[in-house]
C-alpha atoms as a PDB file:
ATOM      1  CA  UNK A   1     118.472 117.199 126.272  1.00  0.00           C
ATOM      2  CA  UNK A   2     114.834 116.462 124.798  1.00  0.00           C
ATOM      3  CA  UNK A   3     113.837 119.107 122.327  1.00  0.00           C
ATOM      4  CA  UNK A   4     110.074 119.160 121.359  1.00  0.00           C
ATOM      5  CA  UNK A   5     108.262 120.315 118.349  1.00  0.00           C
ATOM      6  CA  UNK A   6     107.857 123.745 119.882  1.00  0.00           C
ATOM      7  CA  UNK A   7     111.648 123.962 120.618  1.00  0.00           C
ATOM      8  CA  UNK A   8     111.261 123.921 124.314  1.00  0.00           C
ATOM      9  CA  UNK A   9     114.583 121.884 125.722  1.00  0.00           C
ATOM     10  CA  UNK A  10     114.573 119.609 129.018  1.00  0.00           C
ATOM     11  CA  UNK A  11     118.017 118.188 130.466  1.00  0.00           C
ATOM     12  CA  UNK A  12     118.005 114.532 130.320  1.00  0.00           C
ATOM     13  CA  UNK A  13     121.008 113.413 132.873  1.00  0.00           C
ATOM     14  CA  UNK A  14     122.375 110.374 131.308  1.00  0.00           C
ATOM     15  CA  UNK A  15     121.852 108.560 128.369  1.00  0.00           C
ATOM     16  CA  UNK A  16     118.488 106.979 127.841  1.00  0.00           C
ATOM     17  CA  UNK A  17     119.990 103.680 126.831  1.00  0.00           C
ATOM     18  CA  UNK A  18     121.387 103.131 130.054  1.00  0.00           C
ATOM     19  CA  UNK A  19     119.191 104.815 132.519  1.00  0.00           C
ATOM     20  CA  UNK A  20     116.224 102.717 133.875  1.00  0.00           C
ATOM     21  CA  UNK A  21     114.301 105.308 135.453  1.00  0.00           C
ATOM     22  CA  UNK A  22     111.445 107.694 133.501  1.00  0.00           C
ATOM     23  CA  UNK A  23     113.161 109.970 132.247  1.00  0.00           C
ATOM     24  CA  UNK A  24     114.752 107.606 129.862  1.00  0.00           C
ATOM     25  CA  UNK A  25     112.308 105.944 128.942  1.00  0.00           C
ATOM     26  CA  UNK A  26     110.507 109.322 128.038  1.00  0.00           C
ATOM     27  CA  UNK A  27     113.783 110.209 125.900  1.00  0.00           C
ATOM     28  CA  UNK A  28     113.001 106.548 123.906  1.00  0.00           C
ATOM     29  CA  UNK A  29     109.552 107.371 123.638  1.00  0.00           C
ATOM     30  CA  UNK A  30     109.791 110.793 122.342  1.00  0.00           C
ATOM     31  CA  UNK A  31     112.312 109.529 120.010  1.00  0.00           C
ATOM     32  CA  UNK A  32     109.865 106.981 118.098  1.00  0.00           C
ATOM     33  CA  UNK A  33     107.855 109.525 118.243  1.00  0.00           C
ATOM     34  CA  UNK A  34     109.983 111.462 116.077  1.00  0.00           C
ATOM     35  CA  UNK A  35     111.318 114.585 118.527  1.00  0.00           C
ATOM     36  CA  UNK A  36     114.529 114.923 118.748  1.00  0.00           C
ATOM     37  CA  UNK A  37     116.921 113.661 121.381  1.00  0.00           C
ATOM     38  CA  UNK A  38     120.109 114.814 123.293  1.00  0.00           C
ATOM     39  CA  UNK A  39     121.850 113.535 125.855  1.00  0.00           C
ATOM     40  CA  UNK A  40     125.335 113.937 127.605  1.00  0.00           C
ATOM     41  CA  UNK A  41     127.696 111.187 128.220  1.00  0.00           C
ATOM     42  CA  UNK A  42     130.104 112.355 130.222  1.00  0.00           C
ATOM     43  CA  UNK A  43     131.027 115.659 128.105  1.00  0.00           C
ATOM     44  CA  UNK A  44     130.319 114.433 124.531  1.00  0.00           C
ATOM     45  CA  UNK A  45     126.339 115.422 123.504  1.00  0.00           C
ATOM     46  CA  UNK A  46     124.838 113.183 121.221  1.00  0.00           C
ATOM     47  CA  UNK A  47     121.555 113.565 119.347  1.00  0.00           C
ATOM     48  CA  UNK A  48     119.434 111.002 118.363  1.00  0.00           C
ATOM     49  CA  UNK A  49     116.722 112.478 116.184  1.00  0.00           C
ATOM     50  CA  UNK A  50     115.230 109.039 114.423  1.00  0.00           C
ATOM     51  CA  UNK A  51     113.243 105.948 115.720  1.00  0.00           C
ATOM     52  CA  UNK A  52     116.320 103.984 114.041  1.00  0.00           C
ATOM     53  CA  UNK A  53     118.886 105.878 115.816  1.00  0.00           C
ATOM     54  CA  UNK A  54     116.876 104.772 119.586  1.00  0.00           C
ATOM     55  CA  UNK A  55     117.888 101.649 121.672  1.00  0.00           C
ATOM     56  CA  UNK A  56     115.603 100.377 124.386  1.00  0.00           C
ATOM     57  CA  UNK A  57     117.330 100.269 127.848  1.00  0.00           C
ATOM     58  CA  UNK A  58     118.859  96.881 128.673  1.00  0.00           C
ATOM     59  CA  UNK A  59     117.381  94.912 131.620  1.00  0.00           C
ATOM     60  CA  UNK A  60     119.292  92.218 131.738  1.00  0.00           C
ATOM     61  CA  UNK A  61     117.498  89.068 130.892  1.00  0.00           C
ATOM     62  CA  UNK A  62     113.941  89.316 132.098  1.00  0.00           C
ATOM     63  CA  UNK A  63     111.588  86.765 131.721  1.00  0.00           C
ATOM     64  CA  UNK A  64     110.472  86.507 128.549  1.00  0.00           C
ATOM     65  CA  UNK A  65     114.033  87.811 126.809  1.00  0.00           C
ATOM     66  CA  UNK A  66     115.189  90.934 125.711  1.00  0.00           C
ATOM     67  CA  UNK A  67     112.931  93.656 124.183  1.00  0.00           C
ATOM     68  CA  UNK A  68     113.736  94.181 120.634  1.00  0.00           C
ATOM     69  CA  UNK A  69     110.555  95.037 118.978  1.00  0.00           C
ATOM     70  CA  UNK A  70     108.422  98.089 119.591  1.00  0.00           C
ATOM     71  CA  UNK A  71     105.018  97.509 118.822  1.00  0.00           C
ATOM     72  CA  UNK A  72     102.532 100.134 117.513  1.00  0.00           C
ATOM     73  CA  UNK A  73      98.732 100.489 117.821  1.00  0.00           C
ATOM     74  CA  UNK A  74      96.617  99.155 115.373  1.00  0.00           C
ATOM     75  CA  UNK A  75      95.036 102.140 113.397  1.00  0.00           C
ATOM     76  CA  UNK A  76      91.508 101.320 113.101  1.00  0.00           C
ATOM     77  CA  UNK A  77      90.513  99.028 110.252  1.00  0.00           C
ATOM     78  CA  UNK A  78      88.343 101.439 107.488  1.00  0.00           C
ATOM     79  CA  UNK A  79      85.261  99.091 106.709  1.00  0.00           C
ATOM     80  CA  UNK A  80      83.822  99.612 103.220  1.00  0.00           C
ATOM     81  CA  UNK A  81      80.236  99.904 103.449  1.00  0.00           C
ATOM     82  CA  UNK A  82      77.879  96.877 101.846  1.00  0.00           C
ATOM     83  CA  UNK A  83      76.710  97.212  98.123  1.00  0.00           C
ATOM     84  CA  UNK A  84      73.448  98.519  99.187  1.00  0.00           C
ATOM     85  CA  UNK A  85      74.669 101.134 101.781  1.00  0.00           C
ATOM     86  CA  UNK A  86      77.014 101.779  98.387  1.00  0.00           C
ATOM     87  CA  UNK A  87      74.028 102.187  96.020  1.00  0.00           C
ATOM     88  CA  UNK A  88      72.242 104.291  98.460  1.00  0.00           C
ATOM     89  CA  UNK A  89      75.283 106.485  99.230  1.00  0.00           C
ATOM     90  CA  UNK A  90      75.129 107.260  95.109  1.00  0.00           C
ATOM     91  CA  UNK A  91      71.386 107.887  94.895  1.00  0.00           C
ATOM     92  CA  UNK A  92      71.864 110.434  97.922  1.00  0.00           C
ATOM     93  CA  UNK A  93      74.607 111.870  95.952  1.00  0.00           C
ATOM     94  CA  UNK A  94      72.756 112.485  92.573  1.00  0.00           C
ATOM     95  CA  UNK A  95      69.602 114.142  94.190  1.00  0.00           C
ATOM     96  CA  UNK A  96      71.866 116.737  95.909  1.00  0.00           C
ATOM     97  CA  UNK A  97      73.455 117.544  92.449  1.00  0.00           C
ATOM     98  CA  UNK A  98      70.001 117.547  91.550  1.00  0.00           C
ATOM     99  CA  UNK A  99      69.782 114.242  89.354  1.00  0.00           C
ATOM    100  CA  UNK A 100      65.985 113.327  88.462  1.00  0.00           C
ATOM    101  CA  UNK A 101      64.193 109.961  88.987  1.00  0.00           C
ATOM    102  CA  UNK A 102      66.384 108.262  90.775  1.00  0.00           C
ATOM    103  CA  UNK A 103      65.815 104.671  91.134  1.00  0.00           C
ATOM    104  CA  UNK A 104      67.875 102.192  93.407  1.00  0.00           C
ATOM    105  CA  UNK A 105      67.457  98.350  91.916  1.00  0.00           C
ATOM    106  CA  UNK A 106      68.142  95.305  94.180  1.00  0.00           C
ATOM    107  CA  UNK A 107      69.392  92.858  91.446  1.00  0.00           C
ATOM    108  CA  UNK A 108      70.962  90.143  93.466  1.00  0.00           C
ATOM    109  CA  UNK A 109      67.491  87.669  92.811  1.00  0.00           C
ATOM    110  CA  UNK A 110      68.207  88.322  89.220  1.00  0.00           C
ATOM    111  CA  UNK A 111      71.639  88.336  88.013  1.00  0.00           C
ATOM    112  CA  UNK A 112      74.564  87.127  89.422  1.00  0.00           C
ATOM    113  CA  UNK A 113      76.712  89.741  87.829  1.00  0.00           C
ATOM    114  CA  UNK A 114      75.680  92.615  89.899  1.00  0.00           C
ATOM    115  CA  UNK A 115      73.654  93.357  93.139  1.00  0.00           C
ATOM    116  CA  UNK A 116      72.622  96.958  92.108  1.00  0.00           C
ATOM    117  CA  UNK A 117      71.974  99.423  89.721  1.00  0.00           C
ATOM    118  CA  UNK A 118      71.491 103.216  90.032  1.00  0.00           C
ATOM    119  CA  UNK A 119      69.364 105.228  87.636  1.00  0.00           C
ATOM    120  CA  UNK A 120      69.387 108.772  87.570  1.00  0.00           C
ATOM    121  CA  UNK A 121      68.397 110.987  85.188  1.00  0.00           C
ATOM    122  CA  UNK A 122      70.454 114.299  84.097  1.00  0.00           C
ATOM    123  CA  UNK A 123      69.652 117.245  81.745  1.00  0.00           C
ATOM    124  CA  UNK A 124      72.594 118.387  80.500  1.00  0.00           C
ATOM    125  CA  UNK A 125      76.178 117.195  79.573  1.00  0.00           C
ATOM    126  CA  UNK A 126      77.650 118.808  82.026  1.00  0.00           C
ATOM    127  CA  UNK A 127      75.531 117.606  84.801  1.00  0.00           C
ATOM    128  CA  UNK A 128      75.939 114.232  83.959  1.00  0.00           C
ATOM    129  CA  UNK A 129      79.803 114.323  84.039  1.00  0.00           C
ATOM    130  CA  UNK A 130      79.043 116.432  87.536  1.00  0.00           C
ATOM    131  CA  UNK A 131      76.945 113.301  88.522  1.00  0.00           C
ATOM    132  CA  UNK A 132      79.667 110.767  87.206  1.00  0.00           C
ATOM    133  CA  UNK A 133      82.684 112.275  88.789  1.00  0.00           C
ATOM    134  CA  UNK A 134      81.166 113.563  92.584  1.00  0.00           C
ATOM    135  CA  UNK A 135      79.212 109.466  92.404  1.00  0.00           C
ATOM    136  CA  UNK A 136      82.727 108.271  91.956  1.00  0.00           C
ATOM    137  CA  UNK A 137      84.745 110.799  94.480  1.00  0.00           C
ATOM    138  CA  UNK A 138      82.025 109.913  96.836  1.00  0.00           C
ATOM    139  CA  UNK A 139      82.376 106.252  96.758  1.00  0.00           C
ATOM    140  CA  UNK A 140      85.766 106.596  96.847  1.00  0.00           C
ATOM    141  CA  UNK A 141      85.936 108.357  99.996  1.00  0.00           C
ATOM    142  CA  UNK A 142      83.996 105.302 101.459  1.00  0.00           C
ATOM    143  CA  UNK A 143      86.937 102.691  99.746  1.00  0.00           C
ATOM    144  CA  UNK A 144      85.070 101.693  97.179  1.00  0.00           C
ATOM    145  CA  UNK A 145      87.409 101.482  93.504  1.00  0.00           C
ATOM    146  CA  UNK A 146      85.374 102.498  90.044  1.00  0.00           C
ATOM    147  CA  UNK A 147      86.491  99.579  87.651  1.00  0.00           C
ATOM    148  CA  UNK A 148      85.387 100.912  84.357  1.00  0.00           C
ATOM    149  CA  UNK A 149      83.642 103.860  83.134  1.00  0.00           C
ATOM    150  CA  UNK A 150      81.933 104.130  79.684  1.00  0.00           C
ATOM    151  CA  UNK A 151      79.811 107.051  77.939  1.00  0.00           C
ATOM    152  CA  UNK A 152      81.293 109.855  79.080  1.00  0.00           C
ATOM    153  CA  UNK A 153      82.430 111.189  75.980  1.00  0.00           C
ATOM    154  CA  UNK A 154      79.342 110.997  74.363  1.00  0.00           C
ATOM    155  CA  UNK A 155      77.159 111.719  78.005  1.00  0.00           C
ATOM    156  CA  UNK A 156      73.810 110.164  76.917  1.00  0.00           C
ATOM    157  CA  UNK A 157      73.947 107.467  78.769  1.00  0.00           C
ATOM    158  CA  UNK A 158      77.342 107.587  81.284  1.00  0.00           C
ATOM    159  CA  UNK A 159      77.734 103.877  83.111  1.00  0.00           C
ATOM    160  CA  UNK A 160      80.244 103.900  86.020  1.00  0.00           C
ATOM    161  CA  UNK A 161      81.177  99.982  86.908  1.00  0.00           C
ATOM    162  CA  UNK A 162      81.922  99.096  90.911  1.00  0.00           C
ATOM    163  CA  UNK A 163      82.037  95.516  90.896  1.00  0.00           C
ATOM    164  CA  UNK A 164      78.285  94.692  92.719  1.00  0.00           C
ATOM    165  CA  UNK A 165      76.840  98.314  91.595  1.00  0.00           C
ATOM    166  CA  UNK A 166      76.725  99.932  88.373  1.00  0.00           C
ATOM    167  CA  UNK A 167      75.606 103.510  88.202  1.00  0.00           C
ATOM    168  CA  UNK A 168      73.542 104.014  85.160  1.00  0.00           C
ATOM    169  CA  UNK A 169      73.397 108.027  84.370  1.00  0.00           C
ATOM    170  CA  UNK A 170      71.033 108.995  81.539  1.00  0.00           C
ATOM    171  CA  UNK A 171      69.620 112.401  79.426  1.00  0.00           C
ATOM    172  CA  UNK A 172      65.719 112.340  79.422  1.00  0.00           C
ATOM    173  CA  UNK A 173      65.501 110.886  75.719  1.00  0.00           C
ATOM    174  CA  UNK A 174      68.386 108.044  76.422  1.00  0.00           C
ATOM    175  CA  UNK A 175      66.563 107.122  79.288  1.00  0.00           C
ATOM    176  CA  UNK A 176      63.014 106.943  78.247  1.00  0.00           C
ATOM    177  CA  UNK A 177      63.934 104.544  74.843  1.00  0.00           C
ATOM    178  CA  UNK A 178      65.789 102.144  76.816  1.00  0.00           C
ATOM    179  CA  UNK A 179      63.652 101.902  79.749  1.00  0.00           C
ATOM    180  CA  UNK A 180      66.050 100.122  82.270  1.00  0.00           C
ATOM    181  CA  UNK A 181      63.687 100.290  85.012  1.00  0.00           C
ATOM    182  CA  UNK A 182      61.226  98.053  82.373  1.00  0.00           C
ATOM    183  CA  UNK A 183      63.680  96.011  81.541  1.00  0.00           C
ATOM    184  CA  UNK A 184      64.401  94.850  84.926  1.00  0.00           C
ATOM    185  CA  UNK A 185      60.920  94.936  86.238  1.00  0.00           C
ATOM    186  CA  UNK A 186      61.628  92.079  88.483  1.00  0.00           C
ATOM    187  CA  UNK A 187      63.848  93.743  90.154  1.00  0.00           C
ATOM    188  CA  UNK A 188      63.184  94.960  94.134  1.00  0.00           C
ATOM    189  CA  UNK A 189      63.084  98.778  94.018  1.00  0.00           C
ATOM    190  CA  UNK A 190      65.006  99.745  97.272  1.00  0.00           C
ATOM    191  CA  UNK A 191      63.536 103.161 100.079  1.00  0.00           C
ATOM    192  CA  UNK A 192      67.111 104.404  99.112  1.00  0.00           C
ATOM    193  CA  UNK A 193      65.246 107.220 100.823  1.00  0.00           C
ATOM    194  CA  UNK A 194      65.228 105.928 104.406  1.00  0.00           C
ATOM    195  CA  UNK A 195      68.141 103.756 104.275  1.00  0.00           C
END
């Protein structure tokens, strides 16, 4: 007896194990899937409600041996996006929290520490931590890990650390005595834009 998620029961007339027809077959596969299992052998019913509990029918000896291993599809492989798809992704994020003057540097020419920095601009404490923590869930949705975060507490000048981009967040005043974007005015500016 095969007894799906719903609770609907179908009669399964021998054991799966043994039988090399279909049905059996359908009784091993809804097994790994993880339905549970009856069947009758002779008049003792037996349940076999886990993957562990499920034998694959023996053929004999085909060619090739015995199957002993089930294999499973690969789920698809999650690829992280590159550091400037990264950087962009942030810069899109601050303007719809409403960040100003965002900039998107290409540093890889530069330094060989990082590839890119964000600059964004907030106006209030609490919109910089906004900026700072929806940046970070953001990029973490996408795989990418924050390594280090520093300025929060004191949210005048908030820099998140992601290995080949660093998010710089800044208040107006912060942001207009250290002039980053001066600093580093060999830098590329990147369309974050269009991209």
């Amino acid at each position: 007896m095969v007894t799906d998620e719903v609770g609907d029961e179908t009669e399964v007339p021998s054991d799966p194990r043994k039988d090399l027809g279909s049905v059996g077959y359908n009784a091993v596969g809804l097994a790994l899937a993880g339905l549970e299992v009856s069947y009758r052998d002779g008049n003792d019913l037996t349940t076999r409600s886990r993957a562990a509990d499920v034998r694959l029918p023996d053929r004999g000896n085909p060619e090739g041996g015995t199957l002993t291993l089930a294999t499973l599809p690969t789920p698809s492989i999650l690829t992280t996006p590159t550091a400037r798809e990264r950087a962009c992704l942030a810069a899109r994020v601050a303007i719809d929290h409403k960040a100003k003057d965002i900039v998107v540097l290409d540093m890889r020419g530069i330094t060989p520490l990082y590839d890119y920095f964000v600059i964004a601009c907030g106006n209030s404490r609490r919109q910089l931590h906004t900026l700072a923590e929806e940046i970070d869930r953001r990029l973490a949705e996408v795989g990418d890990r924050r390594l280090s975060i520093e300025g929060y507490e004191a949210s005048k000048w908030i820099v998140q650390d992601y290995g080949d981009v660093v998010v710089h967040l800044f208040d107006p005043a912060t942001r207009q005595y250290y002039g980053l974007e001066d600093l580093w005015a060999d830098a590329t500016r990147v369309d974050w834009e269009v991209e």
